[in-house]
Protein backbone atom coordinates (compact mmCIF):
# COMPACT_ATOMS: atom_id res chain seq x y z
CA UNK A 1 19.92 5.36 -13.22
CA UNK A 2 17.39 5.00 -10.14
CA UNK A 3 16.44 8.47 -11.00
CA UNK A 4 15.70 7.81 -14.30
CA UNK A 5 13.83 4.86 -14.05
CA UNK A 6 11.35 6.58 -11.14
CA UNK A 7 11.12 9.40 -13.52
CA UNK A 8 9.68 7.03 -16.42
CA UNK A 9 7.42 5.02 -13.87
CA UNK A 10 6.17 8.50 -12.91
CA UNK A 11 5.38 10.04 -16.37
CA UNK A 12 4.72 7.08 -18.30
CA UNK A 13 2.78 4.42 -16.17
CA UNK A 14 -0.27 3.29 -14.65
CA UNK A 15 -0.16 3.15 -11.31
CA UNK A 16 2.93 5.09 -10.82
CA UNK A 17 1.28 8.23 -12.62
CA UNK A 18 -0.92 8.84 -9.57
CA UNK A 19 1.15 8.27 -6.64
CA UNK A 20 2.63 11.18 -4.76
CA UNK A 21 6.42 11.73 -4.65
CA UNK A 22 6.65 10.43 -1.26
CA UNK A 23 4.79 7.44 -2.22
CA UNK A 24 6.21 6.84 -5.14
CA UNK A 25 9.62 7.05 -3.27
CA UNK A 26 8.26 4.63 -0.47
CA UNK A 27 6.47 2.10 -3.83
CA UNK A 28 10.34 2.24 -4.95
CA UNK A 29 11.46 0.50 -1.50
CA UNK A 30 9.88 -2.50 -3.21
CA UNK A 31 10.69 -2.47 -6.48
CA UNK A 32 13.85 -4.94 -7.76
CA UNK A 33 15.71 -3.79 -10.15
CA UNK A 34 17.69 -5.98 -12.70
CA UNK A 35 20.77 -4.44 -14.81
CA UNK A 36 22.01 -7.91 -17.12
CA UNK A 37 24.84 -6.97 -19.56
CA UNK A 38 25.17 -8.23 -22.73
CA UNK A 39 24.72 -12.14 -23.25
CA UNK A 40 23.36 -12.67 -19.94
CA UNK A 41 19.88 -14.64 -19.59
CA UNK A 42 17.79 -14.14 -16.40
CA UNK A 43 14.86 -16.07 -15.76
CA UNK A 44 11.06 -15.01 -14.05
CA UNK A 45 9.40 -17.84 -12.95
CA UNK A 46 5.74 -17.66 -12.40
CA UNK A 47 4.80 -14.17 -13.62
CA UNK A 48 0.92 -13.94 -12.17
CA UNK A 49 -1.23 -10.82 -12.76
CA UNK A 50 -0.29 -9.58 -9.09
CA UNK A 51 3.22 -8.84 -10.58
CA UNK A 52 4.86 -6.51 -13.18
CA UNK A 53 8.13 -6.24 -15.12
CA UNK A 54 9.25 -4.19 -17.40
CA UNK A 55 12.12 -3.51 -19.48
CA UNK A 56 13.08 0.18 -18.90
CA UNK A 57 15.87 0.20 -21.56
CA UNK A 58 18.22 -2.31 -23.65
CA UNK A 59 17.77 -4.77 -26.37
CA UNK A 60 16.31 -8.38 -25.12
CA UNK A 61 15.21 -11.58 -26.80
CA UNK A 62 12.00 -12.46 -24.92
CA UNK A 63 11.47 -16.46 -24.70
CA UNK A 64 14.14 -17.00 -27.13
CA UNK A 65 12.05 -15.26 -30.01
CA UNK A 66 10.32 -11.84 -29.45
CA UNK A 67 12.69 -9.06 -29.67
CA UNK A 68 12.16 -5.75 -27.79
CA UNK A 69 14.56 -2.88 -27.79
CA UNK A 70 14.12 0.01 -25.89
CA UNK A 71 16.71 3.34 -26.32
CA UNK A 72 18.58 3.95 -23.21
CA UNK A 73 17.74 8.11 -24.38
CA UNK A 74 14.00 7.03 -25.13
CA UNK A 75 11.71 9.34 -23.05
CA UNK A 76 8.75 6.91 -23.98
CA UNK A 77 6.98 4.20 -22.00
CA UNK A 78 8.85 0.93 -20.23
CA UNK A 79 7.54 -2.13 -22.03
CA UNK A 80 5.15 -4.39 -19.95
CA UNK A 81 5.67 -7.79 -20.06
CA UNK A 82 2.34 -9.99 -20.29
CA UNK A 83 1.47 -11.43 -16.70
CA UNK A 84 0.93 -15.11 -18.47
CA UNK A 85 1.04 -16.80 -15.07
CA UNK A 86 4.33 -19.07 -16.89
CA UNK A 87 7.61 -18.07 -17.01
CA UNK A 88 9.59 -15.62 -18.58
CA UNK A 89 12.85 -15.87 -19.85
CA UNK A 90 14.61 -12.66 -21.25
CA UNK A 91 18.31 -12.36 -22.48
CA UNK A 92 20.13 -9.08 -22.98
CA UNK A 93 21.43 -8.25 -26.84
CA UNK A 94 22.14 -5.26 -25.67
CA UNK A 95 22.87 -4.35 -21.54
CA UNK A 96 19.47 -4.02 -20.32
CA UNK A 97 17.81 -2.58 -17.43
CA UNK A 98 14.65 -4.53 -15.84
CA UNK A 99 12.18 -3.64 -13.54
CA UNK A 100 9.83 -5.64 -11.20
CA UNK A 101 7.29 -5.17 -8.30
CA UNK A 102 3.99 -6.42 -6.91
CA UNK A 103 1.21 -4.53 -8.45
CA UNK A 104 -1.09 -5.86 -5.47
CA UNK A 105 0.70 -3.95 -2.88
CA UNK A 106 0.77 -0.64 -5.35
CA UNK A 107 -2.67 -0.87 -4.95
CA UNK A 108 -2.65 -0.49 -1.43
CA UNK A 109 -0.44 2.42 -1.65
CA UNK A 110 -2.65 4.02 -3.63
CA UNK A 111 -5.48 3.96 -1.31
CA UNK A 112 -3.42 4.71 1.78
CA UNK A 113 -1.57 7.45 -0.16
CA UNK A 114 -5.11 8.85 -0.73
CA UNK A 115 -5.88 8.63 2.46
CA UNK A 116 -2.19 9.99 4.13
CA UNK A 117 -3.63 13.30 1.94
CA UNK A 118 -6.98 13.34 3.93
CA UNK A 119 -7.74 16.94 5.33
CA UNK A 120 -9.58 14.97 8.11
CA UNK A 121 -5.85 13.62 9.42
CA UNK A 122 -3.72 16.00 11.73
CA UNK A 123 -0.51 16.98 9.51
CA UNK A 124 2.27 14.43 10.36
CA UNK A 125 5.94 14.65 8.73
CA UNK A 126 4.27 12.09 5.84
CA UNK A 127 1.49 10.47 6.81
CA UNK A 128 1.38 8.35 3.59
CA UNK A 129 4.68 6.75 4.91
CA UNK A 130 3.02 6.02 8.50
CA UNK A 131 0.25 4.43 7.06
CA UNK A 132 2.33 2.49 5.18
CA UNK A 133 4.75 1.57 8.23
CA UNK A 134 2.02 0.24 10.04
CA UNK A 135 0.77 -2.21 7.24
CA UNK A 136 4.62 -2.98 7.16
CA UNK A 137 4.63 -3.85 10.85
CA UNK A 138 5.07 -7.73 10.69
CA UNK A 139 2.55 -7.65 13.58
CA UNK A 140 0.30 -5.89 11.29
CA UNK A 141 0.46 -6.73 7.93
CA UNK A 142 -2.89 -8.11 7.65
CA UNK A 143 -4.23 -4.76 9.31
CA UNK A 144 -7.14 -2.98 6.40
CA UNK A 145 -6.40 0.13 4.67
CA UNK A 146 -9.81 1.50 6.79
CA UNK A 147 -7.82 0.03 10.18
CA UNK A 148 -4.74 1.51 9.24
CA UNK A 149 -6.41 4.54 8.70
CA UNK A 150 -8.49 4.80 12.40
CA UNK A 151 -4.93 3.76 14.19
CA UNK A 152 -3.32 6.79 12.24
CA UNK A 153 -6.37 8.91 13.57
CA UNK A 154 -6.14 7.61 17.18
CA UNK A 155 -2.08 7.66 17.66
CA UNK A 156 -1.71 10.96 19.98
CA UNK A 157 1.75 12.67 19.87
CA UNK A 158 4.54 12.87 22.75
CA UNK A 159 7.51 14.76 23.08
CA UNK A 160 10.68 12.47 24.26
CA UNK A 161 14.08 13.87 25.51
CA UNK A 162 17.55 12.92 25.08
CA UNK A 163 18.43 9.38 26.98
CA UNK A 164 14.34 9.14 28.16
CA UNK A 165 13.42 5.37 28.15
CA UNK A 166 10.21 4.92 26.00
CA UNK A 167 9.76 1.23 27.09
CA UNK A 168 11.60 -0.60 29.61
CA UNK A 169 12.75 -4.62 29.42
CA UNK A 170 10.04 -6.70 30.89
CA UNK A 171 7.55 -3.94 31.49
CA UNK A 172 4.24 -5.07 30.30
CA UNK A 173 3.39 -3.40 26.96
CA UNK A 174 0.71 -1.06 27.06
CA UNK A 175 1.63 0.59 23.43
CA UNK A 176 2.77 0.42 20.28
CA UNK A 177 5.18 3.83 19.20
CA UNK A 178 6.39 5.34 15.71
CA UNK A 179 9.27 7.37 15.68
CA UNK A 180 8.16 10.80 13.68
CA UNK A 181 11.17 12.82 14.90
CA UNK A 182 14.68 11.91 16.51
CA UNK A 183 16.70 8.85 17.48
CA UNK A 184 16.81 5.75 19.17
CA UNK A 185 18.88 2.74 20.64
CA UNK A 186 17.32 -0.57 21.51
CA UNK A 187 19.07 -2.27 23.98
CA UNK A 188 18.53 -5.87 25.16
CA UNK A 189 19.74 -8.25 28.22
CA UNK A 190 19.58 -12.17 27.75
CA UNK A 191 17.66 -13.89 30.31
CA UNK A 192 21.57 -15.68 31.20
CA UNK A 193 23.27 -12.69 31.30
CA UNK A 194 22.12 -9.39 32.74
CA UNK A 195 24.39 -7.46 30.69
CA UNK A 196 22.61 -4.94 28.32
CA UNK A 197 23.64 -5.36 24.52
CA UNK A 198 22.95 -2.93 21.81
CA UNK A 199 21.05 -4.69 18.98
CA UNK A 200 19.20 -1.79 16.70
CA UNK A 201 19.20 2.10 16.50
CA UNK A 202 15.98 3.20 15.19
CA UNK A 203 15.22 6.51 13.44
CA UNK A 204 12.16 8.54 12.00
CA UNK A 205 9.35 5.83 10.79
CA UNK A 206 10.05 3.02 12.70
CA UNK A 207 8.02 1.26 14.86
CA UNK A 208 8.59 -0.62 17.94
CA UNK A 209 6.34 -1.80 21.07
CA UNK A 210 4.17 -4.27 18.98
CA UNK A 211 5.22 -7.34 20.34
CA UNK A 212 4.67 -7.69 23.44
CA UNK A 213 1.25 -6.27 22.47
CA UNK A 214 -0.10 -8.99 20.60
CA UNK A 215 2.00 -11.93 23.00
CA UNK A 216 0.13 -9.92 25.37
CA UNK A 217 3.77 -10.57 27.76
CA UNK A 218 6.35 -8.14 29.08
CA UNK A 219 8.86 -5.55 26.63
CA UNK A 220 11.59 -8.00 25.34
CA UNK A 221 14.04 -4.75 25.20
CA UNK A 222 14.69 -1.46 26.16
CA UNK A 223 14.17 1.45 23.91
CA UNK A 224 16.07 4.58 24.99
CA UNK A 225 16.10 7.81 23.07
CA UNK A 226 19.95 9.14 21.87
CA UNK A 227 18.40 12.84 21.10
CA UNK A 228 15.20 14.89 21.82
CA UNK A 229 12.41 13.97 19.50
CA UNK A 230 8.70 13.32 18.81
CA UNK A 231 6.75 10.16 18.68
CA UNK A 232 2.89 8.71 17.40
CA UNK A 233 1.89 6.27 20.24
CA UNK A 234 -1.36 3.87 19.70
CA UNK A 235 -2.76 2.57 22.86
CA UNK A 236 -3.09 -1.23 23.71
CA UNK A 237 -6.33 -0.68 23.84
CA UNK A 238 -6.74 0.82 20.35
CA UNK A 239 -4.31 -1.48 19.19
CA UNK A 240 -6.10 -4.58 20.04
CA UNK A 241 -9.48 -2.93 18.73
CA UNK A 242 -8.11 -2.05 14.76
CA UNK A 243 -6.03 -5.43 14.48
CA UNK A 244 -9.59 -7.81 15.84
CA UNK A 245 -12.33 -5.63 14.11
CA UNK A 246 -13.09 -4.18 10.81
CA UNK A 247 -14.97 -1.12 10.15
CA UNK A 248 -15.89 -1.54 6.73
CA UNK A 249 -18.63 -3.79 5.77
CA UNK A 250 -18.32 -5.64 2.69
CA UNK A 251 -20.50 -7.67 0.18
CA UNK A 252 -19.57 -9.90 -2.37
CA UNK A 253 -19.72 -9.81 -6.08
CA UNK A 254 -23.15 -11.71 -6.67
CA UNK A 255 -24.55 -9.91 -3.71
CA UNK A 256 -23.63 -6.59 -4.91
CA UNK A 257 -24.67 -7.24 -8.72
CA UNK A 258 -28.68 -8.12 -6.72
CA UNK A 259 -28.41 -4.81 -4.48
CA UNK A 260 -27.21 -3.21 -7.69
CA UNK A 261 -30.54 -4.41 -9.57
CA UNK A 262 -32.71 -2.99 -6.08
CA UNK A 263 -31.56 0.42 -6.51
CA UNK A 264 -28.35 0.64 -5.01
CA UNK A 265 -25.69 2.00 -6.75
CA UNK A 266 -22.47 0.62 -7.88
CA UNK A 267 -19.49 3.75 -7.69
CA UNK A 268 -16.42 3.02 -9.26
CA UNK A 269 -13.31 4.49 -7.78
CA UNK A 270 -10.62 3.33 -10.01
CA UNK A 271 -8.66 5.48 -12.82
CA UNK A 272 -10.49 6.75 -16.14
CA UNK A 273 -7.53 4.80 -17.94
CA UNK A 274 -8.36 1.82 -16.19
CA UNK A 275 -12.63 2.46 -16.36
CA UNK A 276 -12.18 2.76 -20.25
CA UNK A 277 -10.63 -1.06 -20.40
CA UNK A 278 -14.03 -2.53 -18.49
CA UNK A 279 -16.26 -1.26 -16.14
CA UNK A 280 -20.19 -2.41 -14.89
CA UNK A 281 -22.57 -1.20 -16.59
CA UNK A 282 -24.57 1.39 -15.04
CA UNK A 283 -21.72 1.87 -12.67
CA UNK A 284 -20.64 5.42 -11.76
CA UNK A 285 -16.95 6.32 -11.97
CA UNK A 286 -15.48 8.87 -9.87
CA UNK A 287 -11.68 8.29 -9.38
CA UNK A 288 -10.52 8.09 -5.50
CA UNK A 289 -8.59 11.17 -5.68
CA UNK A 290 -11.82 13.35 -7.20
CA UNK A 291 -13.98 12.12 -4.38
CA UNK A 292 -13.57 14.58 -1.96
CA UNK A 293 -14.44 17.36 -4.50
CA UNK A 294 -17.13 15.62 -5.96
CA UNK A 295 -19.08 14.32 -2.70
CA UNK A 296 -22.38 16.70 -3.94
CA UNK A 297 -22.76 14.84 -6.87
CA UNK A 298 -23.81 11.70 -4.71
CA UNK A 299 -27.05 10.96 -2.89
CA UNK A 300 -27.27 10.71 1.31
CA UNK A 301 -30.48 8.25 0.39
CA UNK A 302 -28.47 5.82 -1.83
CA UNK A 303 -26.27 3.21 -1.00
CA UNK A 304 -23.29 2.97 -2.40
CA UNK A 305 -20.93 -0.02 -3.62
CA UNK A 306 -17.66 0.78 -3.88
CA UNK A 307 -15.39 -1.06 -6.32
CA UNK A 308 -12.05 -0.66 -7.54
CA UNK A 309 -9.80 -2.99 -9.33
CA UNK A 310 -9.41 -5.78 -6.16
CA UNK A 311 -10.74 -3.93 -2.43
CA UNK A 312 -8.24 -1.23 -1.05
CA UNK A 313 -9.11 1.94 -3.04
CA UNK A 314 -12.92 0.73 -2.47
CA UNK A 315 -12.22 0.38 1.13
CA UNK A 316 -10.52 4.17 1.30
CA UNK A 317 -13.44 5.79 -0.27
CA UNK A 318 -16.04 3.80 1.48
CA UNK A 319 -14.08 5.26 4.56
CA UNK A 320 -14.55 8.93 2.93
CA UNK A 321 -17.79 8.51 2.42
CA UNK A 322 -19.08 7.21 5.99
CA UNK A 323 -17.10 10.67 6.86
CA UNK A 324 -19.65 12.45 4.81
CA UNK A 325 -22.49 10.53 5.88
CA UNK A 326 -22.48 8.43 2.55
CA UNK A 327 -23.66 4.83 3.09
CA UNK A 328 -21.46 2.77 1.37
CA UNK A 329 -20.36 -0.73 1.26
CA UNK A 330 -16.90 -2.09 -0.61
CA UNK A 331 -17.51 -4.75 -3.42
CA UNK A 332 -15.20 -8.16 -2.24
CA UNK A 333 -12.25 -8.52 -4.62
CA UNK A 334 -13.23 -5.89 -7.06
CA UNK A 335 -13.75 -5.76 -10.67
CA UNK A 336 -11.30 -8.84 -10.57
CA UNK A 337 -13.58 -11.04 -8.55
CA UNK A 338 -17.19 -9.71 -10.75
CA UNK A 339 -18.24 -12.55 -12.81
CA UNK A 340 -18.39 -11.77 -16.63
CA UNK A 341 -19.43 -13.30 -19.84
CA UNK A 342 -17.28 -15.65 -21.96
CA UNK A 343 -16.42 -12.58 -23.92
CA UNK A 344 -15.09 -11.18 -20.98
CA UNK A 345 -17.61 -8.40 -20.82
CA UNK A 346 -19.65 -7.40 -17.77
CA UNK A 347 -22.68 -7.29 -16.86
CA UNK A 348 -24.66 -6.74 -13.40
């Protein structure tokens, strides 16, 4: 069934359609997925337009009323269910299969998937996925797409043997490490016992070393290396550089709409599909993925402002672009945050 369901995300919907298969498998990590048999009422409070759900296949009653049946042999689109802000209450007729994610943190994947495909970063086992471990990193989760980027860039590569001890208990950290290839055990002694205990075995893509990093204090455990293998290590210096500063300068919505009326122009990076719904006028639309290709078609003189549908795609290409030699700023909360008229058009 998990096959299935991936394979109608990936042919049938927006954003799903344009995320690589690694990504997409990585996007699935955070997708939950609801099977409610017949009779059987499940409740979603507080659908808001950062979330999704849909109804892959089954027959449901929708808020009591609204029917929706879906073929379990359909090879059509999932149903969307309206992000209302309210809540949502759905009851099977039929067993039903449900589907539900956070469409704010596909959006990030979709700019640092972009990015893991960059010719201008050294071939890793899957990039995307590293990218995406080090916005995981609790430590890091409120690290940029560009910052996330730049620490992928920086992280240099070192061979490890079997039983080598990366990091050592109350060594003072001086980086942060990403497994890429081979095995680990992380082994800890409590300050009233000096007996070592075994607490976590680590394997390709995760990350240790952060903590004592941004405590600025001493390793809190040992991390010792059960085979021969290969890791991506960020200095403490580069560390503490990406996670304080931003290299990405922004302007807001009202801002950008004046620059836009000065001769700057306003490039928009999102999907065709999404373009065609509403877009600025004047604005120039050249989907993140075409970028690269299409760099002639853009002027060294001009500056650019980069919007998407709310920062991280902007914030990828703007990235790109300063790569080039493209000024470019990113456009605050994208197309979400642009004021528009009471018919909900746009205008600069």
């Amino acid at each position: 069934m998990y096959e299935k369901i991936m394979g109608r995300l990936k042919s049938h919907v927006y954003p799903f359609t344009h995320l690589s298969i690694s990504a997409l498998d990585i996007a699935a990590r955070d997708l939950r997925v609801f099977h409610i048999c017949r009779g059987e009422r499940v409740v979603f409070p507080s659908i808001s337009p950062d979330d999704f759900l849909f109804l892959i296949t089954g027959n449901v009653l929708v808020d009591g009323d609204e029917k929706i049946s879906i073929p379990e042999e359909a090879a059509g689109e999932p149903y969307r269910f309206s992000s209302r802000g309210g809540e949502v209450s759905i009851q099977a007729v039929d067993d039903a299969v449900l589907c539900r994610g956070n469409a704010r943190i596909l959006e990030d994947y979709l700019a640092l998937d972009e990015l893991g495909r960059s010719r201008d970063v050294e071939e890793t086992v899957n990039p995307t996925e590293i990218l995406l471990k080090l916005r995981g990193t609790e430590a890091l989760r409120g690290l940029s797409v560009d910052n996330a980027y730049q620490a992928l860039r920086r992280m240099t590569t070192v061979r490890v043997a079997k039983a080598d001890e990366v990091v050592r208990q109350y060594e003072e950290g001086d980086a942060y490490y990403i497994i890429r290839e081979g095995t680990a055990e992380v082994w800890r002694e409590d300050l009233d016992d000096d007996e070592q205990r075994l607490v976590a075995v680590l394997g390709p893509g995760d990350g240790f070393g952060e903590e004592s990093l941004v405590m600025e204090g001493s390793r809190n455990a040992t991390v010792k290396m059960i085979t021969d293998g290969e890791l991506l290590k960020l200095s403490k210096e580069d560390f503490d550089e990406l996670i304080t500063t931003s290299m990405i300068e922004t302007v807001k919505p009202a801002a950008a709409s004046a620059l836009a009326r000065t001769g700057h122009e306003i490039l928009d990076v999102r999907y065709e599909e999404e373009y065609q719904q509403s877009f600025i006028p004047g604005s120039i639309l050249i989907p993140l993925p075409e970028l690269r290709a299409r760099m002639d078609e853009l002027d060294k003189a001009t500056t650019y402002l980069v919007l998407c549908k709310k920062g991280s795609r902007a914030a990828a290409a703007t990235l790109l672009l300063r790569q080039r030699g493209i000024k470019a700023m990113v456009i605050e909360g994208g197309i979400i945050e642009w004021p528009c008229n009471a018919d909900g058009s746009f205008v600069l």
